[in-house]
Protein backbone atom coordinates (compact mmCIF):
# COMPACT_ATOMS: atom_id res chain seq x y z
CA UNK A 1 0.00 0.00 0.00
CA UNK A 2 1.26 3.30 -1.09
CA UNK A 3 2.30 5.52 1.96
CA UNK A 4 -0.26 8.46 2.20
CA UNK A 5 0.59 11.57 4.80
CA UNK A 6 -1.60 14.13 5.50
CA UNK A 7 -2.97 13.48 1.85
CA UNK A 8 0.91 13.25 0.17
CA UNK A 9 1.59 10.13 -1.65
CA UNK A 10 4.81 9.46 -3.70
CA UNK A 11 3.62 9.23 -7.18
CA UNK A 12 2.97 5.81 -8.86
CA UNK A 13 4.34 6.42 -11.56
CA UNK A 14 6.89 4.62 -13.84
CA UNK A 15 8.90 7.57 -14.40
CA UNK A 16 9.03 8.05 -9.75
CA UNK A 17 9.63 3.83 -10.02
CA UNK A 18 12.79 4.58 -12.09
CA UNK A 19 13.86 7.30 -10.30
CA UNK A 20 13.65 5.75 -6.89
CA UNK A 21 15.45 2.70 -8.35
CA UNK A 22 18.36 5.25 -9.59
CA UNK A 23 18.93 6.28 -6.47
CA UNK A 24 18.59 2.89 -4.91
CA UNK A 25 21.17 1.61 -6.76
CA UNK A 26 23.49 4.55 -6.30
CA UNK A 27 23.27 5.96 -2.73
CA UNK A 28 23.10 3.68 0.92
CA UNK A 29 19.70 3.55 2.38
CA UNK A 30 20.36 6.41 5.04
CA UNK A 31 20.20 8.81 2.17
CA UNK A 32 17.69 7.48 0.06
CA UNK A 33 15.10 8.13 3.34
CA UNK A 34 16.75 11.37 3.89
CA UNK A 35 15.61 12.41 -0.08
CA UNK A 36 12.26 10.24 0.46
CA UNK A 37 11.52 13.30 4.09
CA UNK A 38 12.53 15.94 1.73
CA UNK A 39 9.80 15.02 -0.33
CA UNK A 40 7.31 14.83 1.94
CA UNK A 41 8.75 17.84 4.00
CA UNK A 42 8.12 19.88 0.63
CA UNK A 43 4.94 18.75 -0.23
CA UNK A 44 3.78 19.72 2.73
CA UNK A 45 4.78 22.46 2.74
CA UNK A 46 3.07 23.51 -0.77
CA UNK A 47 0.01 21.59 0.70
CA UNK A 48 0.19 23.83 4.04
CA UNK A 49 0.51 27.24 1.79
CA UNK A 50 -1.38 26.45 -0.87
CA UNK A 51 1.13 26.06 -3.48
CA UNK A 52 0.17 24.43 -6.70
CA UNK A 53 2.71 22.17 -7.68
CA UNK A 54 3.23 19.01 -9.94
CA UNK A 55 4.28 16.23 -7.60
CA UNK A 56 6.18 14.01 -10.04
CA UNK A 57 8.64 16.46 -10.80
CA UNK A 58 9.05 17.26 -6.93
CA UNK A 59 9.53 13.75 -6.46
CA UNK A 60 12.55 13.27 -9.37
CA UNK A 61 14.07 16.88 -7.70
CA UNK A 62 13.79 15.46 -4.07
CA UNK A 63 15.07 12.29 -4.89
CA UNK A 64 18.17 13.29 -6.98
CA UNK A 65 19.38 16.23 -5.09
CA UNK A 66 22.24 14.16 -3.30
CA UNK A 67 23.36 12.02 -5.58
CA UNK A 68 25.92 13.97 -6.25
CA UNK A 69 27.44 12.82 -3.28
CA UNK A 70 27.83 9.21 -4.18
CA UNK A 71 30.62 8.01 -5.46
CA UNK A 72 29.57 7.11 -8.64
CA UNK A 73 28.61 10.62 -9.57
CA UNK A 74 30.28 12.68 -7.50
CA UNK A 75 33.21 14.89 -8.66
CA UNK A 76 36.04 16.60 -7.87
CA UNK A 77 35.50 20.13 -10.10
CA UNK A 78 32.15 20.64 -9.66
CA UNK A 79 29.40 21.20 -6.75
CA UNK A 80 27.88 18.18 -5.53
CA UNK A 81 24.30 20.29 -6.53
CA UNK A 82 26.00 20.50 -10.02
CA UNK A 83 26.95 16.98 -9.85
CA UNK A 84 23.04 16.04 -9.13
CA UNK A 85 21.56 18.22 -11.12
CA UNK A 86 23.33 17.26 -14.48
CA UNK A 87 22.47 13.19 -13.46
CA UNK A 88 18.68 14.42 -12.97
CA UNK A 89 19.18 16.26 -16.64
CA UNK A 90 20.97 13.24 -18.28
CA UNK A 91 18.21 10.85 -16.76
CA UNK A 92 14.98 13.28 -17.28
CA UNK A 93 16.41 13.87 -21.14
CA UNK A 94 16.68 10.41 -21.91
CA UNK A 95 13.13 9.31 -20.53
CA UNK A 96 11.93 12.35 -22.34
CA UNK A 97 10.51 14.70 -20.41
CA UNK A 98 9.29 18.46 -21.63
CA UNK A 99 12.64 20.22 -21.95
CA UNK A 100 11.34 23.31 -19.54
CA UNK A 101 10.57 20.72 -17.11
CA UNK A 102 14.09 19.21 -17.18
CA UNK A 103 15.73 22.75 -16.67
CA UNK A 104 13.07 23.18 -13.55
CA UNK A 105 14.64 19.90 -11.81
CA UNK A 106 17.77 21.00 -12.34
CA UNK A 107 17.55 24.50 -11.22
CA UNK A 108 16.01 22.68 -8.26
CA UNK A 109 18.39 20.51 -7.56
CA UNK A 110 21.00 23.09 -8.08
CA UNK A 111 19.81 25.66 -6.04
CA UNK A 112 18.18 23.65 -2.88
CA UNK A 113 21.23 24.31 -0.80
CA UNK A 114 20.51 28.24 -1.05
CA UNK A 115 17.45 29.19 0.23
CA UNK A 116 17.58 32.91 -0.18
CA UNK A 117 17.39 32.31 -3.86
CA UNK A 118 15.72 29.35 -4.46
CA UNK A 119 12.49 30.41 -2.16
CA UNK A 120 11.52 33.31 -4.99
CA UNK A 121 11.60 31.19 -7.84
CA UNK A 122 9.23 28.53 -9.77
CA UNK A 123 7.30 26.35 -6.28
CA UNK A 124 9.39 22.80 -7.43
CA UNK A 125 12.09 25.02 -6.87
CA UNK A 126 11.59 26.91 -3.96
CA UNK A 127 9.67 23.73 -2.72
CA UNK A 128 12.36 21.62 -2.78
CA UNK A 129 15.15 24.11 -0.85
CA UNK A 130 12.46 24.09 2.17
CA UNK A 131 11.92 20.60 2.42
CA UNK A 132 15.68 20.23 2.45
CA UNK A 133 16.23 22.71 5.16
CA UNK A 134 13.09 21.33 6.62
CA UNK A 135 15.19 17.57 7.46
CA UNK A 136 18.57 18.94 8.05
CA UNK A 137 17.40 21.82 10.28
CA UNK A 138 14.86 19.90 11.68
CA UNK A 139 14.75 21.62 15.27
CA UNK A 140 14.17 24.86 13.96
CA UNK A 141 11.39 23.49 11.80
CA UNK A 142 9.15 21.65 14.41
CA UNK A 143 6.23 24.23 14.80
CA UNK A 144 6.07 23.79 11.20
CA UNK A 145 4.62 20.71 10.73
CA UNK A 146 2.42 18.62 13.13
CA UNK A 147 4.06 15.90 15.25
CA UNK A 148 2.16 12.90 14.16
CA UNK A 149 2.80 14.07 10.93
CA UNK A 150 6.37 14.23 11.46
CA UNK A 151 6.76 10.74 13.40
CA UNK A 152 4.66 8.98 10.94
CA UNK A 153 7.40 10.33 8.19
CA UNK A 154 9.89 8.92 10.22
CA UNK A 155 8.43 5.76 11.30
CA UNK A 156 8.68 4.58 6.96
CA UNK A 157 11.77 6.78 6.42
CA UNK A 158 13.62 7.32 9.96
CA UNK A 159 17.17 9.12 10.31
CA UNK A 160 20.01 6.55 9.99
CA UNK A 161 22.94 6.40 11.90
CA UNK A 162 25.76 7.55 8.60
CA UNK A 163 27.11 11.06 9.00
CA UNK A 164 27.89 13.09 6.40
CA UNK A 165 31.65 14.23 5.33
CA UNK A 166 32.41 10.30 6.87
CA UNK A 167 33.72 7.42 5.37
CA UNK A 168 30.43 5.57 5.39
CA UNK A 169 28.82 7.32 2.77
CA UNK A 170 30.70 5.63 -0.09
CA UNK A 171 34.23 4.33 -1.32
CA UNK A 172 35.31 7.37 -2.17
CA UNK A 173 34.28 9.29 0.59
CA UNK A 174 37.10 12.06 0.30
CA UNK A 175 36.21 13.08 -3.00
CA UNK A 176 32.51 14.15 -2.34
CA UNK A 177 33.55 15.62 1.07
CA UNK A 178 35.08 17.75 -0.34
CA UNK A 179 32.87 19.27 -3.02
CA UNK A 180 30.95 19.20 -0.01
CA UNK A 181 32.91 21.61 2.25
CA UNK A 182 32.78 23.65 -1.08
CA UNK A 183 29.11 23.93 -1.63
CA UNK A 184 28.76 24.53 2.22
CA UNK A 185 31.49 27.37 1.91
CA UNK A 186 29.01 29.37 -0.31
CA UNK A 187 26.06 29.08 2.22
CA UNK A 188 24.92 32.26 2.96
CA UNK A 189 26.42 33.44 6.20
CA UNK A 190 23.24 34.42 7.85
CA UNK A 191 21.95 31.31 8.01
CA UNK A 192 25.21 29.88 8.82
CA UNK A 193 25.27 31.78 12.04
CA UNK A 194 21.28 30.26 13.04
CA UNK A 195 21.81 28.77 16.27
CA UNK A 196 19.86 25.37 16.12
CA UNK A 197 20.62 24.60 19.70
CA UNK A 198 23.34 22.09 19.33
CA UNK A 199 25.75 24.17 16.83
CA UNK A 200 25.84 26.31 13.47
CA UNK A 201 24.34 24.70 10.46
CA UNK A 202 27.55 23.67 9.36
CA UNK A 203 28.00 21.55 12.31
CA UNK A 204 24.50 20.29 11.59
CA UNK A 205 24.92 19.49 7.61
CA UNK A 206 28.61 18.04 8.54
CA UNK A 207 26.99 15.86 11.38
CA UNK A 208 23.45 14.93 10.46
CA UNK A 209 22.39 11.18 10.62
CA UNK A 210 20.13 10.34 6.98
C-alpha cells in the first residue's frame, strides 16, 4: 500500500519507479530516506501554503538532489548540486521529459542548498530548498509541521545512523567531502550563524544522521 501523509503520496508512476530505483542503486539507504523526508517535508509544505505544484517532478528533484554525493557521480570540479543536477538532466532527457521541465529539476536541484534564492523562484524550486532545510534543520522546523505528521514520516523513512563528510557514505568518501565543504562554503552566512541549539548549520549538515 502506497504511503499516504496528510494526503501526500509518492507518485505511482513509472517515471518516480525509475527514479527511486536510480537512487537505490546509487546511494546507501540512510540517504535514500533522507531524499524520500525531503519530499514529503516539501509537499507539505506547498500543501500547508497552498502552493500548486506538480508532484512528479518534486519527487525526481527530491530524490536526486544528493546524488551527487555518491561516489559514482560525485566529482572533484564541480558542486555536488551541479553533480546532481546534471544526473537528474541526463536521466529526465533520456526518458523524455518536456525540456522546460528538465531545466526546472535542475535549477532545483542546483539551487536547494541556497534558500535565499531558491524560495523566490518557480514552487518545485523553492519547494524543494524548504523541504531540504526542513530535514537537516529539523529543530528549527518543528512548529512547522504537526508531530504525528512528522513521526509517521519517520516511522517509513527514519534518520540513519551515517554522518555526512564520513567514510560511510561511499568508497570514495574524500572526494565528495570535499565538493561538499565547497558547496557549504558558499552558504549564505546568515543562516550559517542560526543557532539550532546544538551548533551552526555547518555543524548540523557536517553531522546529520540520513
Amino acid at each position: 500500500m502506497m504511503l499516504n501523509i496528510s494526503g501526500v503520496r509518492i507518485p505511482d508512476s513509472a517515471l518516480a519507479q525509475e527514479v527511486a530505483g536510480l537512487v537505490h542503486g546509487s546511494a546507501s539507504s540512510s540517504m535514500f530516506d533522507h531524499s524520500t523526508r525531503v519530499f514529503f517535508f516539501a509537499a507539505l509544505m506547498g500543501q500547508k501554503n497552498h502552493i500548486k505544484f506538480e508532484p512528479e517532478l518534486l519527487y525526481c528533484a527530491s530524490m536526486l538532489h544528493y546524488i551527487g554525493l555518491t561516489s559514482r557521480h560525485c566529482s572533484v570540479v564541480d558542486r555536488y548540486e551541479v553533480c546532481g543536477a546534471n544526473v537528474a538532466k541526463n536521466f529526465l532527457d533520456r526518458y523524455g521529459l518536456k525540456s522546460e521541465d528538465v531545466e526546472i529539476v535542475w535549477a532545483a536541484i542546483a539551487l536547494h542548498n541556497i534558500g535565499d534564492i531558491a524560495r523566490h523562484m518557480h514552487p518545485i524550486i523553492s519547494l524543494l530548498s524548504a523541504g531540504f532545510e526542513m530535514d537537516v534543520l529539523w529543530p528549527v522546523h518543528l512548529a512547522s509541521i504537526h508531530p504525528k505528521i512528522f513521526d509517521s514520516i519517520l516511522q517509513s523513512h527514519p534518520y540513519g545512523h551515517r554522518r555526512l563528510g564520513s567514510s560511510s557514505i561511499n568508497s570514495s568518501g574524500c572526494i565528495c567531502n570535499r565538493a561538499h565543504e565547497k558547496s557549504i562554503q558558499f552558504a549564505n552566512p546568515k543562516v550559517a550563524e542560526r543557532s539550532v541549539g546544538f551548533g551552526s548549520v555547518f555543524d548540523v549538515v557536517r553531522n546529520a544522521a540520513w
